[in-house]
N, C-alpha and C. Protein backbone atom coordinates (compact mmCIF):
# COMPACT_ATOMS: atom_id res chain seq x y z
N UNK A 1 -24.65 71.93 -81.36
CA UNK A 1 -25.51 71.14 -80.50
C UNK A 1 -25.07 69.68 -80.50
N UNK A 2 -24.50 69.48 -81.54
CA UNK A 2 -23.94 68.08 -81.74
C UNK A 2 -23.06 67.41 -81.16
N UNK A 3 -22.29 68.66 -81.45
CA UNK A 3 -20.99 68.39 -80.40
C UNK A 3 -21.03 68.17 -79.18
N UNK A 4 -21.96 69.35 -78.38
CA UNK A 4 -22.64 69.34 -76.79
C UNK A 4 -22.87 67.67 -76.28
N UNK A 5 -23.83 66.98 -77.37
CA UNK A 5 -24.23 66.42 -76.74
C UNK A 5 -23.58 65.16 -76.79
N UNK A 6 -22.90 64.88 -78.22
CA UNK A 6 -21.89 63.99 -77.82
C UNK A 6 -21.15 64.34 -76.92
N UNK A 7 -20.45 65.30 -76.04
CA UNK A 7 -19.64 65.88 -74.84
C UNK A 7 -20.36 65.00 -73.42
N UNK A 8 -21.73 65.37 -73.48
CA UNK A 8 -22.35 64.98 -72.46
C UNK A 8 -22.60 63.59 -72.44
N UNK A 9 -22.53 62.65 -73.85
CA UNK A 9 -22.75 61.64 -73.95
C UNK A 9 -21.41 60.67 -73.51
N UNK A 10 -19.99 60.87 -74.17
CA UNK A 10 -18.90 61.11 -73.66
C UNK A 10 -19.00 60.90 -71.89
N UNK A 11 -18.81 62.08 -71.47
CA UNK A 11 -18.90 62.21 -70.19
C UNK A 11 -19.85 61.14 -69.16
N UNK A 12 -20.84 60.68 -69.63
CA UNK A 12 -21.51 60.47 -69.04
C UNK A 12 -21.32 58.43 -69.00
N UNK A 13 -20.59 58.26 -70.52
CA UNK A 13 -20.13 56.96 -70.81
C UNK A 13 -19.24 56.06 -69.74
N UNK A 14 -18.31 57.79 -69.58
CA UNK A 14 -16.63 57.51 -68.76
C UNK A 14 -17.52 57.12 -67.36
N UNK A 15 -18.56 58.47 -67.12
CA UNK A 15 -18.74 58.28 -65.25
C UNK A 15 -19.28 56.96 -65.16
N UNK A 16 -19.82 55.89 -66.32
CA UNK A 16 -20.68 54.66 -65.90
C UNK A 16 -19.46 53.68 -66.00
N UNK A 17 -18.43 53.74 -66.50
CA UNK A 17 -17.45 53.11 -66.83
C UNK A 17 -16.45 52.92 -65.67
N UNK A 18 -16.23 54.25 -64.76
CA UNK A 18 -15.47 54.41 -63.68
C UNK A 18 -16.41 53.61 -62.28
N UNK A 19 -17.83 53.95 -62.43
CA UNK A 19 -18.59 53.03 -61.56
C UNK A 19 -18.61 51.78 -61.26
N UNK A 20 -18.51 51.33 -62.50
CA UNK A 20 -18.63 50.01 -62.97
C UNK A 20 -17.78 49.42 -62.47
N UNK A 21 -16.24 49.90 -62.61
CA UNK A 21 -15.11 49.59 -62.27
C UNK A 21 -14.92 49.53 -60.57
N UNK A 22 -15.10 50.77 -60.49
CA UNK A 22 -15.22 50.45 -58.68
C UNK A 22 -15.98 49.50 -58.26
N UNK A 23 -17.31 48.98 -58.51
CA UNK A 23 -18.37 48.36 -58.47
C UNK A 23 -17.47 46.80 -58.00
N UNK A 24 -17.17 46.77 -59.71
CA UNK A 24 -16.32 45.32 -59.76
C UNK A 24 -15.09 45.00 -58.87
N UNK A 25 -14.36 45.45 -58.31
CA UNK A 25 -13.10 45.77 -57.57
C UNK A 25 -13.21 45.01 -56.34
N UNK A 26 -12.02 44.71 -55.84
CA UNK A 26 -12.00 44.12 -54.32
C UNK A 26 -12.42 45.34 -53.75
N UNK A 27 -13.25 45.61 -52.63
CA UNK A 27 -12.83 46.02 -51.79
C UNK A 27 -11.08 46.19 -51.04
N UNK A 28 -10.79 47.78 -51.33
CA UNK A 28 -9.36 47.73 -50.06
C UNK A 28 -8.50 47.73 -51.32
N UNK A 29 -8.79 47.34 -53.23
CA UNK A 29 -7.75 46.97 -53.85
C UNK A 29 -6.55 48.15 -54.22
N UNK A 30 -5.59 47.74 -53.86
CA UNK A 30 -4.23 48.39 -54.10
C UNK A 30 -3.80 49.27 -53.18
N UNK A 31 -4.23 48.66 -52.02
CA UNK A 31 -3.73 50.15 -51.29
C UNK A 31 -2.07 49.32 -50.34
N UNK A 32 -1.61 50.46 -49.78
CA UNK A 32 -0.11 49.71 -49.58
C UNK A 32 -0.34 50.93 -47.71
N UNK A 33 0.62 50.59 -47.36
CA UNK A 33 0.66 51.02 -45.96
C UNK A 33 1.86 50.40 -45.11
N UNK A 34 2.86 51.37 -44.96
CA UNK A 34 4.66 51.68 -44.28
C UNK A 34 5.22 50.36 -45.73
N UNK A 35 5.00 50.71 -46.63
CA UNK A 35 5.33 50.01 -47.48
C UNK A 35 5.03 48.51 -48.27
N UNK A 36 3.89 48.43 -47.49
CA UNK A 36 3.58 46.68 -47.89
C UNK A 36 2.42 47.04 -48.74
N UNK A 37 2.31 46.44 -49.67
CA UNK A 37 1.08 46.45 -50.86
C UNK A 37 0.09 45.48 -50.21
N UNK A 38 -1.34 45.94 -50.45
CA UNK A 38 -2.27 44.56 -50.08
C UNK A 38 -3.34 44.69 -50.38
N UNK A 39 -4.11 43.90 -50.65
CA UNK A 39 -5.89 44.11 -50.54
C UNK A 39 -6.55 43.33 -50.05
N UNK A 40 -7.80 44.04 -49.36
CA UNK A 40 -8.71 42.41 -48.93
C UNK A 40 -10.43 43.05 -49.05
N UNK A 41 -10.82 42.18 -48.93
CA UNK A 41 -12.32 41.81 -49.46
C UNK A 41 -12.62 40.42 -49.43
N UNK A 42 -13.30 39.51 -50.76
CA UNK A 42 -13.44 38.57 -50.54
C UNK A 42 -14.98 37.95 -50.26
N UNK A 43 -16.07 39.23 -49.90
CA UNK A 43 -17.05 39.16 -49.98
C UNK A 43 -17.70 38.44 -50.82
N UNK A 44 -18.17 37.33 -51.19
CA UNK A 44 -19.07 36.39 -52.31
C UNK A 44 -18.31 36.10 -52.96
N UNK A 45 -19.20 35.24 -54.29
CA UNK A 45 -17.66 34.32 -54.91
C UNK A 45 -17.06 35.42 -56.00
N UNK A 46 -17.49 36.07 -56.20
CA UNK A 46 -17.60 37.09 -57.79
C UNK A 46 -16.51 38.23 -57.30
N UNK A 47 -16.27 38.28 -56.45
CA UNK A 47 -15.66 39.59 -55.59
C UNK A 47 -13.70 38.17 -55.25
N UNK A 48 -14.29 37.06 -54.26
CA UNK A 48 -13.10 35.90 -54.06
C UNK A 48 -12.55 35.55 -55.55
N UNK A 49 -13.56 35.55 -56.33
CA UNK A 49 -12.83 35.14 -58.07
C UNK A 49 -11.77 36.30 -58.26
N UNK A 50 -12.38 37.88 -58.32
CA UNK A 50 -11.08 38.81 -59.05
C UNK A 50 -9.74 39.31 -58.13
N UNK A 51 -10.20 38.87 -56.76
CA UNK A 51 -9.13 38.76 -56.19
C UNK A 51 -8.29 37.93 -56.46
N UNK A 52 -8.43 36.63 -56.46
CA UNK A 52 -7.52 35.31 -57.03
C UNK A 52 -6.83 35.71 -58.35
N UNK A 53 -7.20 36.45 -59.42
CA UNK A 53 -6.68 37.34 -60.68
C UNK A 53 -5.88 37.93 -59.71
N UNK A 54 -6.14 38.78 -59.11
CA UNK A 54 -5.35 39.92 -58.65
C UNK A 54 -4.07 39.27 -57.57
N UNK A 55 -3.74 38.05 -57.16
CA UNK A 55 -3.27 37.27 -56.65
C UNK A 55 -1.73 37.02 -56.29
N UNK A 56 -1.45 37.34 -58.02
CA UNK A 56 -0.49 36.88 -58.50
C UNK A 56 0.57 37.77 -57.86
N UNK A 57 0.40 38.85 -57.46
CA UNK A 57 1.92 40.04 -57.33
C UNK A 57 1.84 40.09 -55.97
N UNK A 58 0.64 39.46 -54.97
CA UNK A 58 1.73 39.23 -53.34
C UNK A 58 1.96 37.67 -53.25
N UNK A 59 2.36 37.89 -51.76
CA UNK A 59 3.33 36.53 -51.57
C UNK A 59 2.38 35.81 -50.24
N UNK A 60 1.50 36.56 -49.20
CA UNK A 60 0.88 36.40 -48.70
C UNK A 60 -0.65 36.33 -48.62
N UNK A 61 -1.18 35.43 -48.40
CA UNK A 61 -2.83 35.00 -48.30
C UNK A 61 -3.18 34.82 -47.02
N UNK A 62 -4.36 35.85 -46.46
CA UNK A 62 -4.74 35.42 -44.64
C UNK A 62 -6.04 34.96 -45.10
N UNK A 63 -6.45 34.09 -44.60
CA UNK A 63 -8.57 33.74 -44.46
C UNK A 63 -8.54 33.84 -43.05
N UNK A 64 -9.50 34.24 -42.82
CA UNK A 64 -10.41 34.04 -41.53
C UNK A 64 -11.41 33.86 -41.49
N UNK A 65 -11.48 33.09 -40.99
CA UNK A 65 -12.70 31.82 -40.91
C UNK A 65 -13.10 31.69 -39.65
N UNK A 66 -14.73 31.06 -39.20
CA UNK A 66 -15.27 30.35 -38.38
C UNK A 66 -14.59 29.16 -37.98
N UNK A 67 -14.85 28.58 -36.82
CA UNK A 67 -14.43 27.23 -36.44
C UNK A 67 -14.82 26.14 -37.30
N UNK A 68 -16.17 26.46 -38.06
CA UNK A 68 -16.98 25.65 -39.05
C UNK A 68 -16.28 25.49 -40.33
N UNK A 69 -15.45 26.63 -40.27
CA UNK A 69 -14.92 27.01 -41.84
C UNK A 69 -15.81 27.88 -42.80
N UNK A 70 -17.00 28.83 -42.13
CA UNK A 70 -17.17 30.02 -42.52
C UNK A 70 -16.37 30.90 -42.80
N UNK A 71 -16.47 31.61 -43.89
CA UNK A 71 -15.98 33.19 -43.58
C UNK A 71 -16.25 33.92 -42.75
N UNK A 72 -15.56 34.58 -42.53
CA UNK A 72 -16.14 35.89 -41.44
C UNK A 72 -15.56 36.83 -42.30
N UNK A 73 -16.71 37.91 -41.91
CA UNK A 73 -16.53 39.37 -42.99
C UNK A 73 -15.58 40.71 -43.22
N UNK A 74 -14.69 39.82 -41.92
CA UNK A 74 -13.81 41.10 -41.64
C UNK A 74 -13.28 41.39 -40.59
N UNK A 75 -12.09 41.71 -40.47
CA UNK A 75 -11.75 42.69 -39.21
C UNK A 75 -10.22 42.96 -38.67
N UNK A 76 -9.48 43.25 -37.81
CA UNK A 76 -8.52 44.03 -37.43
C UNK A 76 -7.35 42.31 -38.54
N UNK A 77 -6.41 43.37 -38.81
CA UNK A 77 -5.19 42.47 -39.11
C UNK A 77 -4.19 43.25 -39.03
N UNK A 78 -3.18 42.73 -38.21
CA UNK A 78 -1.68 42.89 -37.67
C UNK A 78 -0.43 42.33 -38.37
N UNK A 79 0.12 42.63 -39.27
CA UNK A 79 1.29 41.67 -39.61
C UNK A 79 2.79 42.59 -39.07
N UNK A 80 3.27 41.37 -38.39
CA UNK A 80 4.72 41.95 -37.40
C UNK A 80 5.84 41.61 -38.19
N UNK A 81 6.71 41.85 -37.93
CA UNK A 81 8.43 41.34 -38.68
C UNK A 81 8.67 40.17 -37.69
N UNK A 82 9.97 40.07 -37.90
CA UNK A 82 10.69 38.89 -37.00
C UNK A 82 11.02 39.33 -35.72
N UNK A 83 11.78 40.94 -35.72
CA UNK A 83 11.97 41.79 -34.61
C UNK A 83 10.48 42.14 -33.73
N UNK A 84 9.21 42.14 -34.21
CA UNK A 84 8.12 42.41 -33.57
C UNK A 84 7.29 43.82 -34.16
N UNK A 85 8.19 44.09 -35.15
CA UNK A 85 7.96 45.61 -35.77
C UNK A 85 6.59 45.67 -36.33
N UNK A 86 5.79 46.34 -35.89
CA UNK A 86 4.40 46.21 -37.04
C UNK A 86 4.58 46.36 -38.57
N UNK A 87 4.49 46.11 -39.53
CA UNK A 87 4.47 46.59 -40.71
C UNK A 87 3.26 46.41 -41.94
N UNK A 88 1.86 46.00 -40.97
CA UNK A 88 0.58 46.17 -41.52
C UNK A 88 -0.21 46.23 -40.50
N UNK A 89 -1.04 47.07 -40.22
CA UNK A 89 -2.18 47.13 -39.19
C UNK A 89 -3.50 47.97 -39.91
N UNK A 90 -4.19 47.18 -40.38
CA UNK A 90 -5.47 46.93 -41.11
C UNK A 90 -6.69 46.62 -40.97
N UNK A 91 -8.18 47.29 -41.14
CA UNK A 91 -9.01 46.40 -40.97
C UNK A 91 -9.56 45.92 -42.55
N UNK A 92 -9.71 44.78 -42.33
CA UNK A 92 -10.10 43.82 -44.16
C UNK A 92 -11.45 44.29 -44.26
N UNK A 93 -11.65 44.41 -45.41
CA UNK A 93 -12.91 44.85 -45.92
C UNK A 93 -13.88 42.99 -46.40
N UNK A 94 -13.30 41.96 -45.67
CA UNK A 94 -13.68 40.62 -45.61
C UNK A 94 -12.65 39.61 -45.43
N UNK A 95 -12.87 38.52 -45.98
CA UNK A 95 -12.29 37.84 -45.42
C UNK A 95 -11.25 37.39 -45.49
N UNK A 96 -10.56 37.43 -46.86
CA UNK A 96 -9.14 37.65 -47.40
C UNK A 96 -8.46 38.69 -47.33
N UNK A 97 -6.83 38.69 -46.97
CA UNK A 97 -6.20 39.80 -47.32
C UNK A 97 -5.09 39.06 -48.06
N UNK A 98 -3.98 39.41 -49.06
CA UNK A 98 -3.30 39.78 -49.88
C UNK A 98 -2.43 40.84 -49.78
N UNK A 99 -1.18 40.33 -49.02
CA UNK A 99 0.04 41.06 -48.87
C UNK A 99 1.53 40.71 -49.62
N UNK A 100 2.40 42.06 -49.79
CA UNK A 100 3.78 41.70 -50.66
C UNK A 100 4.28 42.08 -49.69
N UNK A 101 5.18 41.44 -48.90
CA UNK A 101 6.25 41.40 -48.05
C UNK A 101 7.51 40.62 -48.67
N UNK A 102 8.82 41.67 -47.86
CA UNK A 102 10.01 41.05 -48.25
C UNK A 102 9.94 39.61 -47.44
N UNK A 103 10.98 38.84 -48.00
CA UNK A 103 11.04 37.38 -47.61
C UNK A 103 11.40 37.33 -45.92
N UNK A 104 11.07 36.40 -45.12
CA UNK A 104 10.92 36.43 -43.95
C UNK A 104 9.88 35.69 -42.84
N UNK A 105 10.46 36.12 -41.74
CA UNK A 105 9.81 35.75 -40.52
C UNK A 105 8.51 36.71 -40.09
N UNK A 106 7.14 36.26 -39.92
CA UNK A 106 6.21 37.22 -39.07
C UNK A 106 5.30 36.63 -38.75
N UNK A 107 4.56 37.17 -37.81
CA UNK A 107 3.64 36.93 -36.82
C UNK A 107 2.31 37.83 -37.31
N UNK A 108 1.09 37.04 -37.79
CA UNK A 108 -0.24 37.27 -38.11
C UNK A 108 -0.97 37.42 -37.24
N UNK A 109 -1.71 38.99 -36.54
CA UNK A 109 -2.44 38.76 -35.92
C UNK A 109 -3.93 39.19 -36.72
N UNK A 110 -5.38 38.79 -35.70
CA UNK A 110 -6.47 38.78 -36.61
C UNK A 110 -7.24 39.19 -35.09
N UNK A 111 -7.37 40.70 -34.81
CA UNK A 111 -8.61 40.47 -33.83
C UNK A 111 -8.34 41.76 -32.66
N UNK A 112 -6.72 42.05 -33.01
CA UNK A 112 -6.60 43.28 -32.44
C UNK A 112 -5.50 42.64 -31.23
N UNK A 113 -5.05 43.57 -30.26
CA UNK A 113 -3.69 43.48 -29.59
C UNK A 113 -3.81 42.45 -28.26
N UNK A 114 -4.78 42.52 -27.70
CA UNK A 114 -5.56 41.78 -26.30
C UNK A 114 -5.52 40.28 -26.33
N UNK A 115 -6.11 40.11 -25.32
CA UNK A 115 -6.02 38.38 -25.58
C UNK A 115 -6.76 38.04 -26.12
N UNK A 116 -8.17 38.31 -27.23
CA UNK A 116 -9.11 37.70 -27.95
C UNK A 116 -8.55 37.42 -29.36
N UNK A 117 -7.01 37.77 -29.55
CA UNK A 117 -6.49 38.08 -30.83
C UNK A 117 -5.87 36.76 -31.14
N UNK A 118 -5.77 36.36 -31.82
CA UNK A 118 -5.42 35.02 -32.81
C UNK A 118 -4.57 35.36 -33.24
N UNK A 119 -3.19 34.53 -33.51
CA UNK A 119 -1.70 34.88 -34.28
C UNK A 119 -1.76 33.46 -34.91
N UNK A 120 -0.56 33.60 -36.00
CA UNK A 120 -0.22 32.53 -36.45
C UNK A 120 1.20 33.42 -36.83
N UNK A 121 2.55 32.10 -37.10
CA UNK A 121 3.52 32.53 -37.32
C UNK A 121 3.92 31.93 -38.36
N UNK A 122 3.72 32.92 -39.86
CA UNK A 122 4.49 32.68 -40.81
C UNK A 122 5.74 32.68 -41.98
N UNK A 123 6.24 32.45 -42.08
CA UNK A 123 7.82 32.28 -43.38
C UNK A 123 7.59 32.61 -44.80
N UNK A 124 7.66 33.79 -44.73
CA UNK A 124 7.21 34.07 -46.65
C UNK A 124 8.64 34.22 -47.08
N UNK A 125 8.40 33.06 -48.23
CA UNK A 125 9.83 33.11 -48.91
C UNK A 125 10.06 34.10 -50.06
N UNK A 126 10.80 33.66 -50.81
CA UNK A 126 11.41 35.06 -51.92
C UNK A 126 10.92 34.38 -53.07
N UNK A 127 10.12 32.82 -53.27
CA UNK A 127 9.05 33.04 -54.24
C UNK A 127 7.87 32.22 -53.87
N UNK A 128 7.14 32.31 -55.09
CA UNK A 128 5.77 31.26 -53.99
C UNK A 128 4.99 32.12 -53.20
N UNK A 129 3.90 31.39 -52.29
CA UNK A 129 2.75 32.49 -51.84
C UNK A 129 2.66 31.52 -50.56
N UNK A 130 2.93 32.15 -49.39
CA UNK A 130 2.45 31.39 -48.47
C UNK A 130 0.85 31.69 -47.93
N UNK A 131 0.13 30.92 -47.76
CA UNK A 131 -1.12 30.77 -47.23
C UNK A 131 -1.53 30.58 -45.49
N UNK A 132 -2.34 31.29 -44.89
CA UNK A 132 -2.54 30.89 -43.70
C UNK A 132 -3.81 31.12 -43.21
N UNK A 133 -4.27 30.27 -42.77
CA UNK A 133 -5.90 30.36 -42.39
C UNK A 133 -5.92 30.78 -40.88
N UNK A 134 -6.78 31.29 -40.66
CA UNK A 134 -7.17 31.82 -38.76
C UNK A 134 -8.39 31.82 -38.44
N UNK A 135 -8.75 31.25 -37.22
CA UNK A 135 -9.82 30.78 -36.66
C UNK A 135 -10.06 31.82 -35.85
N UNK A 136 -10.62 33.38 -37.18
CA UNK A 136 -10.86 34.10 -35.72
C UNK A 136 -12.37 34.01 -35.49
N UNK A 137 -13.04 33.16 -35.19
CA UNK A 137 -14.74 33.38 -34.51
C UNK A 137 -14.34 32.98 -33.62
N UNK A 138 -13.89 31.83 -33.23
CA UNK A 138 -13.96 32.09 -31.13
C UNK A 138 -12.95 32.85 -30.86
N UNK A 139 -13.41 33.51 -29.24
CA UNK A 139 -12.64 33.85 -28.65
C UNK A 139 -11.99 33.49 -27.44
């Protein structure tokens, strides 16, 4: 009986432990897609803090922001090559994303393919983190 219930006690330690963990997590963290690693979230400061930890292993930072310099909570992101090639098409689970791309030329979009979509064109080098903010609330 002892055993049982340490088993169940056990078990029941790990499932609050694995919760917990997801709980705490970016939103979106570690997922990769045609080869680029990234995450985004960013939701409140507690969620923007363990992302900034988690920071360190891409080279790219998107915000999207209000005209005010709000966050906004989310939504379509496009990152192109130099040739025009897609090689992230994403929706952020908020307002940061966090990408590892090889060094290079690309074009950020935030809003989807149409004309309401916002680009910016950035140079991620082979060290360092380039940063780029986007004003996607107007359209």
């Amino acid at each position: 009986m002892v055993a049982r219930g340490g088993s169940i006690t056990v078990a029941l330690a790990l499932a609050l432990a694995s919760s917990y963990a997801s709980a705490t997590a970016p939103a979106g963290a570690g997922q990769t897609e045609s080869g680029v690693s990234y995450i985004s979230g960013g939701v409140g400061t507690d969620e923007r803090a363990r992302m900034e930890q988690l920071a360190a292993g891409f080279n790219l930072r998107v915000e999207m922001a209000a005209p005010d310099g709000k966050f906004l909570g989310g939504g379509r992101v496009q990152i192109r090559d130099g040739k025009g090639k897609t090689v992230l098409d994403t929706t952020t689970n908020g307002p940061l994303l966090y990408a590892k791309l090889p060094p290079g030329k690309y074009t950020v979009l935030v809003g989807g393919d149409g004309a309401g979509a916002k680009s910016r064109s950035v140079e991620v080098g082979a060290s360092g983190r380039t940063d780029v903010v986007i004003d996607a609330g107007s359209k």
